[in-house]
Protein backbone atom coordinates (compact mmCIF):
# COMPACT_ATOMS: atom_id res chain seq x y z
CA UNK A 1 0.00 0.00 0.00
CA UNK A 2 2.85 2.20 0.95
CA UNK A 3 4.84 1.65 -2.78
CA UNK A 4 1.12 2.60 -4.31
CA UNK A 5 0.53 5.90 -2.11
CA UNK A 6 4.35 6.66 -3.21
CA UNK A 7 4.14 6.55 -6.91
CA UNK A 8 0.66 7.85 -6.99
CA UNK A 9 2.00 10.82 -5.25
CA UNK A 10 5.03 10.91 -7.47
CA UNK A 11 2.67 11.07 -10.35
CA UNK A 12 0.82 13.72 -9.33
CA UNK A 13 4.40 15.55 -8.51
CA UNK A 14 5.32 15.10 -11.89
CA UNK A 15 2.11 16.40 -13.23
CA UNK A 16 2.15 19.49 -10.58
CA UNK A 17 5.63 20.21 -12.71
CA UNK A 18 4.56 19.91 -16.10
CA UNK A 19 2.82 22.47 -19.01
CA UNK A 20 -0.79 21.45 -18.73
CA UNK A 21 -2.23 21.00 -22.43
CA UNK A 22 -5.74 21.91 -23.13
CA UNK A 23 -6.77 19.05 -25.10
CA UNK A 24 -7.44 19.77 -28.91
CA UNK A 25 -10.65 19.27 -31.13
CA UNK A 26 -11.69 16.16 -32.46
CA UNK A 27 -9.19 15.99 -35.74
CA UNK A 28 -7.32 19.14 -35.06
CA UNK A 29 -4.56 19.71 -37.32
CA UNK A 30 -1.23 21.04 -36.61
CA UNK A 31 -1.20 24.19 -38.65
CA UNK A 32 1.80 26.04 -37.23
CA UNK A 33 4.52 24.06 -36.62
CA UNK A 34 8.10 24.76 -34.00
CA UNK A 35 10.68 22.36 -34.44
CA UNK A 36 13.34 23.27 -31.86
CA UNK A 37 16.91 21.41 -32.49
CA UNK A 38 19.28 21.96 -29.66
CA UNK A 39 22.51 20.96 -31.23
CA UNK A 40 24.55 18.51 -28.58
CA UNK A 41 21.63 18.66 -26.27
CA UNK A 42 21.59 15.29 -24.13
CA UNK A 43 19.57 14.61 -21.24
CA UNK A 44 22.55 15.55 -19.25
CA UNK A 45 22.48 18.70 -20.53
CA UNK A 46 19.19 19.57 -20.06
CA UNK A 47 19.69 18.54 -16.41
CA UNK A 48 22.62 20.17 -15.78
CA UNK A 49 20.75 23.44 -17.07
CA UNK A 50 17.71 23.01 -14.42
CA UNK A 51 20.61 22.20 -11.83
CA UNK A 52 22.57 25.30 -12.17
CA UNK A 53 19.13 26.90 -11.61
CA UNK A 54 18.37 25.43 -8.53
CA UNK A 55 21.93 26.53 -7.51
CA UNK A 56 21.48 30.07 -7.84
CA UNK A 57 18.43 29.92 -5.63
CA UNK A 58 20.84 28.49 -2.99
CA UNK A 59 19.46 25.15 -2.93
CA UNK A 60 19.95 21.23 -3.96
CA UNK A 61 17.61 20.22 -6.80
CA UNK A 62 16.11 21.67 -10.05
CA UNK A 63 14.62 24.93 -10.96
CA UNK A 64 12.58 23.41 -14.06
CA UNK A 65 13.18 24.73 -17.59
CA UNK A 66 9.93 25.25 -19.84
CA UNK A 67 10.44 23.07 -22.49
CA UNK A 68 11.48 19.88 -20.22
CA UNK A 69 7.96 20.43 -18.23
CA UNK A 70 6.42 19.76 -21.23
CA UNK A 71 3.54 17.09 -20.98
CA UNK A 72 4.85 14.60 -23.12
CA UNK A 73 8.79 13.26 -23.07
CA UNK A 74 10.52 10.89 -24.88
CA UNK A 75 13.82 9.31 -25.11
CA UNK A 76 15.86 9.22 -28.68
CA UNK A 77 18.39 7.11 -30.66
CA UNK A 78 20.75 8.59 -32.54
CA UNK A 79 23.17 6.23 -34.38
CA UNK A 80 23.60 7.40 -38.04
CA UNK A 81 23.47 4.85 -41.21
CA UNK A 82 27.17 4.19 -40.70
CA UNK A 83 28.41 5.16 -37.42
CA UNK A 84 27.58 3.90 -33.35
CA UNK A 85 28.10 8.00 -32.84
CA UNK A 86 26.25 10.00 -35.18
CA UNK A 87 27.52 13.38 -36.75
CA UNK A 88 25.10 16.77 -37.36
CA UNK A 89 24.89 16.13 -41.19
CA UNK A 90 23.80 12.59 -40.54
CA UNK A 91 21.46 13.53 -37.51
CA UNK A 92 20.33 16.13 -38.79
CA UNK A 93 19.08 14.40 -42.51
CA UNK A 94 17.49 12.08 -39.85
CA UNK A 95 15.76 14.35 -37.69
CA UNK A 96 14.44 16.36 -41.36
CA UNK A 97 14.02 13.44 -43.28
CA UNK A 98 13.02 10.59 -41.53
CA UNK A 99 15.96 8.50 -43.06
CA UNK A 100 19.64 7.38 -42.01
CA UNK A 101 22.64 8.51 -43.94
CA UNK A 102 26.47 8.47 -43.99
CA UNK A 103 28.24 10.88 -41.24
CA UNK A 104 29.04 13.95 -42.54
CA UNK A 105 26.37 13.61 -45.54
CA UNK A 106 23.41 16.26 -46.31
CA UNK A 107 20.26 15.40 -47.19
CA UNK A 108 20.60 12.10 -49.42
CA UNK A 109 20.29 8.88 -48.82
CA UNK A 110 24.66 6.66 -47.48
CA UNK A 111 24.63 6.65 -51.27
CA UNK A 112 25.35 10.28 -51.57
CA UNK A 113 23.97 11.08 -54.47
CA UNK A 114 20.04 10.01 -53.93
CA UNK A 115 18.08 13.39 -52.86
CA UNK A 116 15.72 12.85 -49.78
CA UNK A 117 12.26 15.07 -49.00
CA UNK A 118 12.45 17.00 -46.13
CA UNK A 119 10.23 18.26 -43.63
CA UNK A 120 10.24 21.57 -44.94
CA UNK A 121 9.56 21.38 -48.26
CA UNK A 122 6.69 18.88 -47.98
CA UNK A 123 5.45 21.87 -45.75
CA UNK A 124 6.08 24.12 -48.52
CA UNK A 125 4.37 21.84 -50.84
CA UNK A 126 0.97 22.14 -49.00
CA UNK A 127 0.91 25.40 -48.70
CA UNK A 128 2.52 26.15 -45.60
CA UNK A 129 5.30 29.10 -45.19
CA UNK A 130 8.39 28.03 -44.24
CA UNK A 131 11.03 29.31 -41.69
CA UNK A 132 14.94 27.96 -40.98
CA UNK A 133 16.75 29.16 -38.25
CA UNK A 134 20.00 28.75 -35.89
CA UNK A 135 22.41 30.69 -33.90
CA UNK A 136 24.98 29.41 -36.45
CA UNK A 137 25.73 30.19 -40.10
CA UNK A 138 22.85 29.91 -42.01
CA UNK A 139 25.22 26.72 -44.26
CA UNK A 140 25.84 25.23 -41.49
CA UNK A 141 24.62 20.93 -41.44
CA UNK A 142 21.67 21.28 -38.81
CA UNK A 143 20.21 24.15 -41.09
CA UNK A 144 21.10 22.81 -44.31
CA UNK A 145 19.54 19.36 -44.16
CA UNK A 146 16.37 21.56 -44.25
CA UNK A 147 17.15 22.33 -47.67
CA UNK A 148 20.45 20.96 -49.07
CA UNK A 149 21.04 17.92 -50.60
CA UNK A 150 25.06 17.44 -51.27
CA UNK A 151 27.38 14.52 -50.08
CA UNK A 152 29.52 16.31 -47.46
CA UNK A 153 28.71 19.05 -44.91
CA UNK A 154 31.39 20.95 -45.57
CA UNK A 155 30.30 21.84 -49.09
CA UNK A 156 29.46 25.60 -47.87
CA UNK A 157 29.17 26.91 -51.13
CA UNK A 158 27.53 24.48 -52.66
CA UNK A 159 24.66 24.34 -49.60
CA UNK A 160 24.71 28.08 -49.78
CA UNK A 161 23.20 27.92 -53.62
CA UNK A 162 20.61 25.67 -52.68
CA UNK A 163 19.28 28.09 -50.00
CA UNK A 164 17.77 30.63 -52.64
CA UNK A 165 16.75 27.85 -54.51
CA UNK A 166 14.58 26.13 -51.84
CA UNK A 167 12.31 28.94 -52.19
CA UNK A 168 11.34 29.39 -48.16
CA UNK A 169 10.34 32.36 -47.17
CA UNK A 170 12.72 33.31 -44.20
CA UNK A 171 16.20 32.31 -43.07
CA UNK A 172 18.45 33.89 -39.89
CA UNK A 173 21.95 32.93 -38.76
CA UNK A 174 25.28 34.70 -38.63
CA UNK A 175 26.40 34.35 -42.10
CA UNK A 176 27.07 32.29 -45.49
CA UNK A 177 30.70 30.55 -44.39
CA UNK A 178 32.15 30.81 -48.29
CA UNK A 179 29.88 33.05 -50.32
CA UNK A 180 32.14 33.03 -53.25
CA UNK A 181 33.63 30.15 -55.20
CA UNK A 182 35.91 30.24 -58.36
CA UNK A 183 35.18 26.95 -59.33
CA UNK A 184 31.56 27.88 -60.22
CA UNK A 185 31.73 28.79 -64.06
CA UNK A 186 27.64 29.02 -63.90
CA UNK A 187 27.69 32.52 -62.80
CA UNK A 188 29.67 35.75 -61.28
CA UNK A 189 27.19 36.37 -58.48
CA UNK A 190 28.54 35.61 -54.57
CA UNK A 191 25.90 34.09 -52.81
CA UNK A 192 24.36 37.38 -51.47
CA UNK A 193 23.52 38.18 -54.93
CA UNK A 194 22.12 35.02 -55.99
CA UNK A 195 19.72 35.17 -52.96
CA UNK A 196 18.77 38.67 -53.95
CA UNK A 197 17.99 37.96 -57.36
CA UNK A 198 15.82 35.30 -56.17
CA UNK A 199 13.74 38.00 -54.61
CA UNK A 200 15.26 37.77 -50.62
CA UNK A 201 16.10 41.02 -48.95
CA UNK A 202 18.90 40.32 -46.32
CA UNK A 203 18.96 42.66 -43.64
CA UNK A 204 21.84 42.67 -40.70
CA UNK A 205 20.20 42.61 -37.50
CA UNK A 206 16.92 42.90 -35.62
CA UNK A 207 16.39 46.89 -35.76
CA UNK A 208 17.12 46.32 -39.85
CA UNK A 209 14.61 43.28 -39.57
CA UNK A 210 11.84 45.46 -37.90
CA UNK A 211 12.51 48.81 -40.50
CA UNK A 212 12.17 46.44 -43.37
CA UNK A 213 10.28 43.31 -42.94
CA UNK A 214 6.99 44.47 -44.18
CA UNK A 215 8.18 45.44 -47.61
CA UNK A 216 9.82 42.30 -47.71
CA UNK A 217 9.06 39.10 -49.75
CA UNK A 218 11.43 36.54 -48.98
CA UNK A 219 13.94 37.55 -46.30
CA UNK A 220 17.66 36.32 -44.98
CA UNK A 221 18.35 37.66 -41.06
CA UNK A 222 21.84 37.87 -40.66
CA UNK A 223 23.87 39.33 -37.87
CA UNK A 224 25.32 43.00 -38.05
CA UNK A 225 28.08 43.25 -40.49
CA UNK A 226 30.69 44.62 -37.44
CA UNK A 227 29.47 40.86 -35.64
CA UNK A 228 30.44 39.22 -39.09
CA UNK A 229 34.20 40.65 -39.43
CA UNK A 230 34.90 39.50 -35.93
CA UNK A 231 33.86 36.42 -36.11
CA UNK A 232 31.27 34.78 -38.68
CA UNK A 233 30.89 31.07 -37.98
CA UNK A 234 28.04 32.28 -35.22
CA UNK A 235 26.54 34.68 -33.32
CA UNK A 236 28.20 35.67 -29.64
CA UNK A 237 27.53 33.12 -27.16
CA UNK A 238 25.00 34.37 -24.53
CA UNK A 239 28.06 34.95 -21.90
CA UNK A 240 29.77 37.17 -24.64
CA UNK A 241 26.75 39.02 -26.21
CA UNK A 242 27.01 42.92 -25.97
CA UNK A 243 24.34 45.80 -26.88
CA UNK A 244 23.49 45.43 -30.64
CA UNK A 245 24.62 41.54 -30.99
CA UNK A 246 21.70 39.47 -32.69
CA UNK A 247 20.20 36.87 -30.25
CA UNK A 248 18.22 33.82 -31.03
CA UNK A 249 15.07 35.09 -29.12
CA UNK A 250 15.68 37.92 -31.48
CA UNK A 251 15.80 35.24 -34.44
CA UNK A 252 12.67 33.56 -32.67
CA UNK A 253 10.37 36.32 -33.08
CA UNK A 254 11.64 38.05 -36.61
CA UNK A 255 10.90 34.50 -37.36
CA UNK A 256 7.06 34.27 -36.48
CA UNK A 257 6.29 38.16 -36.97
CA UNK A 258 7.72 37.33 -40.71
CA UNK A 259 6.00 33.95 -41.68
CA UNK A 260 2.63 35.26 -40.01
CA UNK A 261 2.82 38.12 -42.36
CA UNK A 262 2.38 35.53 -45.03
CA UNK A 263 -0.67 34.19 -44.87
CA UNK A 264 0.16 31.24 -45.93
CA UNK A 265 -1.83 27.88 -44.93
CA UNK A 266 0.00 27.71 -41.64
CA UNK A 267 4.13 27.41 -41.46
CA UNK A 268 6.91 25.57 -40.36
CA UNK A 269 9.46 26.96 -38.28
CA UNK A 270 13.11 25.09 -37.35
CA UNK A 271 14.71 27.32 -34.58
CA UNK A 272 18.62 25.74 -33.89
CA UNK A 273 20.02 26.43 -30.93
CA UNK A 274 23.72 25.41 -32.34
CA UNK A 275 26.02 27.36 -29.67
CA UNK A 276 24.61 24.33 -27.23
CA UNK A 277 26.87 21.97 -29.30
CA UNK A 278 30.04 24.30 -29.86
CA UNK A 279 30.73 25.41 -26.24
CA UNK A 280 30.05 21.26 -25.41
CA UNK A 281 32.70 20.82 -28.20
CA UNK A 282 34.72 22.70 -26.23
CA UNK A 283 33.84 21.58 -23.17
CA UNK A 284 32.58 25.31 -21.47
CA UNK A 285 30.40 24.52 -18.83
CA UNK A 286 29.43 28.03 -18.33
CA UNK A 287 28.69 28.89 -21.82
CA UNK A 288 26.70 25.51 -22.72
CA UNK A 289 24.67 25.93 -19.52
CA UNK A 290 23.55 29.68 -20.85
CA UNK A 291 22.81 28.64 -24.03
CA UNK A 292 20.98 25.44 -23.05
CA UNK A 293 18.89 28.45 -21.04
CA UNK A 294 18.78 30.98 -23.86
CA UNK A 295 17.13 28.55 -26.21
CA UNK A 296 14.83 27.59 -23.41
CA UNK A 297 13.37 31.40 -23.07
CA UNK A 298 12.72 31.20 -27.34
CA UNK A 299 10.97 28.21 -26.38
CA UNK A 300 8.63 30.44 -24.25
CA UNK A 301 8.26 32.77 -27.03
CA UNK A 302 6.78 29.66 -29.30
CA UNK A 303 4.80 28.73 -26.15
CA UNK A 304 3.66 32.32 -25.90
CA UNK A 305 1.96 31.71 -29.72
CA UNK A 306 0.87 28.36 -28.82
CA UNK A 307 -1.28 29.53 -26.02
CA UNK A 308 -3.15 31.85 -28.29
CA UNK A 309 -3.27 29.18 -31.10
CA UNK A 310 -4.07 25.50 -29.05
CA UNK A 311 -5.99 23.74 -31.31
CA UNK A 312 -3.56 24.66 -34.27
CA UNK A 313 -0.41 24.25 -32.71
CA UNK A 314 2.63 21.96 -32.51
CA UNK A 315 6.16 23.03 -30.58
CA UNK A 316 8.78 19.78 -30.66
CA UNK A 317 11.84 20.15 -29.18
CA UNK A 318 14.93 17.74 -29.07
CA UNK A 319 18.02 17.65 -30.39
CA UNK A 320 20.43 15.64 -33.04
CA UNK A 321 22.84 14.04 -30.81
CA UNK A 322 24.95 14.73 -26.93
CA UNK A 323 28.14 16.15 -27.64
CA UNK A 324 31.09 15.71 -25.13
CA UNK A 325 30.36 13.43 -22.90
CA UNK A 326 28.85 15.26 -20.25
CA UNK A 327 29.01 14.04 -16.59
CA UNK A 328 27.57 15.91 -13.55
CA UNK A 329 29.92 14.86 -10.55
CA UNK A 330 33.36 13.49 -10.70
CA UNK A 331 33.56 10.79 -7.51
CA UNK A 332 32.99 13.89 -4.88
CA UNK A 333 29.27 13.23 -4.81
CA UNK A 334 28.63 17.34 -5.23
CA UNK A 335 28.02 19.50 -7.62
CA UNK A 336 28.56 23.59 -7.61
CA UNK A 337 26.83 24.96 -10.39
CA UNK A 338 26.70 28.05 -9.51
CA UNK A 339 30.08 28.74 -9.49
CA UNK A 340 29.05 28.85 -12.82
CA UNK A 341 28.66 32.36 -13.22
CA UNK A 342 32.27 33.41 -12.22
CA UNK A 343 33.07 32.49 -15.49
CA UNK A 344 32.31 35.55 -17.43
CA UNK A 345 33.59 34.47 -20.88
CA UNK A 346 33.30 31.54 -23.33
CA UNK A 347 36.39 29.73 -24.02
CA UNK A 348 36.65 30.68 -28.06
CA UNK A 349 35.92 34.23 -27.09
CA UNK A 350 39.19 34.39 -24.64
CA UNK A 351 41.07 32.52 -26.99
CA UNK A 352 40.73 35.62 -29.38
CA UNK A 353 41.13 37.69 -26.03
CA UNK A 354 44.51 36.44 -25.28
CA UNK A 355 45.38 36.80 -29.58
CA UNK A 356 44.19 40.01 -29.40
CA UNK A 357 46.25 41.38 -26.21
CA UNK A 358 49.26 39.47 -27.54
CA UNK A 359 49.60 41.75 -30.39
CA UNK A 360 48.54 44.87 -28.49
CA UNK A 361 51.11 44.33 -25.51
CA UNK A 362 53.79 41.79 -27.00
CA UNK A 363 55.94 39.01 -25.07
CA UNK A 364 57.22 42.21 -22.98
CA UNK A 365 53.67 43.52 -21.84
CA UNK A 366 52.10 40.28 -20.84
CA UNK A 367 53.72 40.16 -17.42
CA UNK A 368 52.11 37.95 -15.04
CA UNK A 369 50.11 40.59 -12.99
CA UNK A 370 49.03 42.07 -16.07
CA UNK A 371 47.66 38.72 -17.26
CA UNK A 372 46.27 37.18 -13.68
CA UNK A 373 44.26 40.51 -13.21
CA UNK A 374 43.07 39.86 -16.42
CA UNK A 375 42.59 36.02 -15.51
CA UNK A 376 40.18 37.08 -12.07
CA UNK A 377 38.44 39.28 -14.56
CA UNK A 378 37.29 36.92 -17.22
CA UNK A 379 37.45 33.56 -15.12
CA UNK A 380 37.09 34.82 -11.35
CA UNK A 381 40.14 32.73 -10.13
CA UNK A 382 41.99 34.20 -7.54
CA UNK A 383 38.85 36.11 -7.05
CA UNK A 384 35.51 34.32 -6.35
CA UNK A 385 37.63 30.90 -6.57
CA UNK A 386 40.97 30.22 -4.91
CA UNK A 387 42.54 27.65 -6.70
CA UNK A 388 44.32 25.03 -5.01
CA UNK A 389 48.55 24.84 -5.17
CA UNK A 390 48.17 22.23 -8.20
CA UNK A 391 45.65 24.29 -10.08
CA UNK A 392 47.70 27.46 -9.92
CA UNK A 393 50.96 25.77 -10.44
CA UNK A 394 49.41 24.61 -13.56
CA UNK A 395 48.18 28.24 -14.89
CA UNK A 396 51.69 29.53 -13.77
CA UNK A 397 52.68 27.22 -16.48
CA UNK A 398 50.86 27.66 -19.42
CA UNK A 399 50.96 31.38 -18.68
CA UNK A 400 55.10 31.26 -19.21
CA UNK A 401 54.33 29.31 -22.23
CA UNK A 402 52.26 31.57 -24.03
CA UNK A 403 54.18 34.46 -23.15
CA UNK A 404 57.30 32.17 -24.44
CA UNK A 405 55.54 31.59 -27.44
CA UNK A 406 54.61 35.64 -28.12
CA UNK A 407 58.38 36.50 -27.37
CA UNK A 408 59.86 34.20 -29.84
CA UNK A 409 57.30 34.81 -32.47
CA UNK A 410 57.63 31.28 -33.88
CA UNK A 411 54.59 31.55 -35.84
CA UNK A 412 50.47 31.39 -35.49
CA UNK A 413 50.91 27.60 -34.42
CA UNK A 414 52.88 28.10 -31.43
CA UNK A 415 50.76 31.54 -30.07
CA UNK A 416 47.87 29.38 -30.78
CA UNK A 417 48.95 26.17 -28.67
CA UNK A 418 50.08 28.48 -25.80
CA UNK A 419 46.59 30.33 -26.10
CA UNK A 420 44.35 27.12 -25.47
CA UNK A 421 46.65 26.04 -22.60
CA UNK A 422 46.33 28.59 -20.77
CA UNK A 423 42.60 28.74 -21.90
CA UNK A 424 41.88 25.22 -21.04
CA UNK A 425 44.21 25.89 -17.75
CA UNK A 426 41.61 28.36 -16.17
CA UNK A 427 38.79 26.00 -17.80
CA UNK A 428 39.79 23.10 -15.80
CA UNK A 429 39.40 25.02 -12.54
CA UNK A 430 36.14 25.99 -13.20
CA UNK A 431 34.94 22.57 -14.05
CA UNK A 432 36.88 20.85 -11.08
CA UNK A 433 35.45 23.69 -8.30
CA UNK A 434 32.06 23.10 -10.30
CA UNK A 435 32.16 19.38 -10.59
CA UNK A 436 31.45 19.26 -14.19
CA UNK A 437 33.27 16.36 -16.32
CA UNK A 438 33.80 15.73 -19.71
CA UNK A 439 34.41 12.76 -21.64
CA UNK A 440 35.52 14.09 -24.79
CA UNK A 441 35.90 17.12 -27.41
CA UNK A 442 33.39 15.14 -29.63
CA UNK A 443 29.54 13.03 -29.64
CA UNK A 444 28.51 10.40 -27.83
CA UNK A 445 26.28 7.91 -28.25
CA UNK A 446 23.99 8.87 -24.90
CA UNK A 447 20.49 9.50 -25.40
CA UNK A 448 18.59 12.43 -26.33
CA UNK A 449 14.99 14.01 -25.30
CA UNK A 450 12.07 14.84 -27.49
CA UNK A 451 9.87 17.09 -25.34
CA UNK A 452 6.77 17.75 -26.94
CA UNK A 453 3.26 20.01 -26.63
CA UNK A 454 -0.17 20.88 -28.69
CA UNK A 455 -1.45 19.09 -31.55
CA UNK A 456 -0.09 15.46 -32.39
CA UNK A 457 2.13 15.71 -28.94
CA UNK A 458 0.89 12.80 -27.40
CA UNK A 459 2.73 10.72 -30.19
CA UNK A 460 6.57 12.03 -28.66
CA UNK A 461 6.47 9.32 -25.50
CA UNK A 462 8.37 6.32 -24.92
CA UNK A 463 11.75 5.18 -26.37
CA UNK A 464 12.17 5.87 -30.16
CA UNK A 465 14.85 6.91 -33.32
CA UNK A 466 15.49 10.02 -34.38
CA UNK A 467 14.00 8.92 -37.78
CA UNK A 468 10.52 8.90 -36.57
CA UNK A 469 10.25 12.70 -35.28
CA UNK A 470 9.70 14.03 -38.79
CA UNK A 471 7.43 11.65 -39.40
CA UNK A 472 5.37 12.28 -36.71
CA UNK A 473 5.22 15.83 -37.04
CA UNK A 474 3.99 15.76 -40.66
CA UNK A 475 1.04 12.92 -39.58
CA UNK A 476 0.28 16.17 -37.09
CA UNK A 477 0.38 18.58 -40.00
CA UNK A 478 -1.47 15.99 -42.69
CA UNK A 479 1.90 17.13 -44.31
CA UNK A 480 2.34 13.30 -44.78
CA UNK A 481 0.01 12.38 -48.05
């Protein structure tokens, strides 16, 4: 009697947490469509988000996210055609086409030359407008399997031609990677100029979005060209972002305001939130963790649109595979996420710190209080963290290295390897005083989460592949005949 009270009361615990859904009309259809990919996004992840929460408030437990309180959860497989651990290419064709491919492929079948339908354009095809999204370059694999079909992700150019061509109606992201290509004898036109001949208006920004949307057609959000010349693979992760930066909330709602305004028979909307995987790859803690929590809030935004639209709405959210390995403890049975937040830079971002005040200050300049003032600045060590004897010892270290390295001048290679030690040096002490671990720079095979809510949601419970989410979604939409 005891074990029935217990799990009945767990039940209703986990209810008390979740997003109630009103339930839909008889044969509702999912007319608007969210399909939120956050890139490297394991379970782990996601708890280690709602964990860092709960230890700002001061407390042990979880301060729930939106999106994970969602009514219906399931668990996902990831392996591609080819590999045990999947890359984005192959994930990605999975999660937009319902079908397994090669790693690193785009959109066609391990062959790589067979074309497969995606998601979006069988939305197109019914009518639907049609939105893709991500914090990322608009090229890059999670977008392009939306709309690309090539054998190998790194085909930039090639992906970026088939963008215009797809014939969507909005796109957002930093930036085309290689807009230009001198093997293409088919025309003179950089990719900008192919997209605007094909009617798309690219604007830099959200105030450029807002002053020109209306007039607009077909449109291509990009980041502020100052953004761009800094750094173009992506916009600034959250911890980095300064006054004028384009955010993906930013991205979230150009994105509805624009395919609303097209009165279209509903639309389909892929929001990626990509800096999730690249800080993983890197193994930042910090920066994942804000990321993981900025995607969450454009979640709320969909959620927002979904409240005023129940009985026509679908918002899925999971992601294409875990990246690095992520462990929450490492044999001290506690966790300090909220040390967290005296990290006040992502680890890319103070790599091109440390290049830039090498060539402001030189090997003479960069003497250690100079650089460990900057180091409590940026990483709080020696500040809000004392590191231990070992853990200074080894900054102490890589700090005479890099300085080594900017004295002798020995070329790009050397600055560069005495950048990411000391980088990873002040890294490490915010993951060991955290209690984050990390298996690797690269995926894993651990599960991922499909969190689901609206129209069709009940279909995203229990244990499934990756290959069935798209599949699912467009028996929601009747985008499946």
């Amino acid at each position: 009697m005891k074990r029935i009270v217990f799990f009945i009361s767990l039940a209703l615990c986990f209810c008390g947490a979740s997003y109630a859904q009103k339930a839909p009309k008889k044969n509702a259809r999912a007319k608007y469509v969210f399909y939120f990919i956050g890139d490297g996004m394991g379970v782990n992840q996601v708890n280690g988000a709602e964990t860092y929460l709960a230890a700002r408030e001061g407390r042990i437990g979880t301060s729930p996210l939106l999106f994970p309180s969602f009514p219906y959860v399931g668990l996902i497989t990831t392996q591609s055609a080819t590999n045990g651990v999947t890359d984005s290419a192959a994930a990605g064709t999975a999660l937009a086409s319902g079908v397994k491919t090669k790693n690193h492929a785009v959109g066609v079948l391990k062959d790589l030359q067979t074309p497969v339908p995606t998601i979006a354009e069988k939305a197109k095809q019914h009518g639907a407008a049609v939105g893709i999204t991500t914090s990322v370059s608009v090229d890059h694999a999670t977008p392009a399997v939306f709309y690309a079909h090539v054998p190998k992700r790194t085909m930039y150019y090639e992906i970026g031609k088939q963008l215009p061509a797809s014939g969507f109606d909005f796109f957002a992201g930093s930036d085309f990677l290689q807009p230009t290509s001198d093997k293409d004898s088919t025309t003179t036109l950089n990719l900008y100029q192919q997209a605007e001949a094909a009617g798309y208006q690219i604007v830099h920004g959200y105030p450029q979005f807002l002053e020109q949307y209306k007039q607009a057609q077909r449109m291509i959000l990009l980041q502020p060209e100052k953004s761009n010349a800094e750094y173009n693979q992506c916009i600034p992760y959250v911890v980095d972002q300064q006054p004028g930066d384009l955010k993906l909330q930013d991205i979230t709602r150009a994105a509805i305001t624009f395919l609303e305004k097209q009165k279209k028979d509903g639309f389909f909307l892929m929001i990626e939130g990509g800096m999730i995987d690249k800080a993983c790859h890197a193994n930042d803690g910090a920066a994942y963790v804000k990321e993981l929590i900025a995607m969450d809030s454009c979640v709320r935004i969909a959620y927002e649109f979904y409240e005023k639209h129940p009985d026509e709405t679908l918002i899925v959210i999971t992601a294409d595979h875990e990246t690095g390995g992520l462990s929450l403890g490492r044999g001290a049975y506690e966790l300090h996420l909220d040390l967290l937040d005296v990290q006040r830079t992502s680890i890319p971002h103070y790599q091109r710190h440390l290049r830039r005040m090498a060539k402001e200050l030189g090997g003479s300049g960069l003497t250690w209080d100079v650089v460990k003032a900057d180091i409590q600045k940026y990483w709080g060590i020696w500040q809000e963290i004392e590191p231990t004897k070992e853990q200074a010892e080894r900054i102490r270290r890589a700090y005479r290295h890099y300085v080594a390295a900017v004295c002798a001048q020995e070329g790009s290679k050397t600055v560069s390897s005495g950048i990411d030690e000391l980088t990873y040096a002040c890294a490490y002490v915010i993951d060991e005083n955290t209690g984050i671990g990390w298996q690797s720079g690269g995926h894993s095979n651990g599960y991922v989460g499909v969190y689901a809510v609206g129209v069709g949601a009940d279909q995203f419970t229990g244990r499934f592949d990756n290959t069935e989410i798209p599949k699912r979604i467009m028996k929601a939409a009747r985008w499946d005949k």
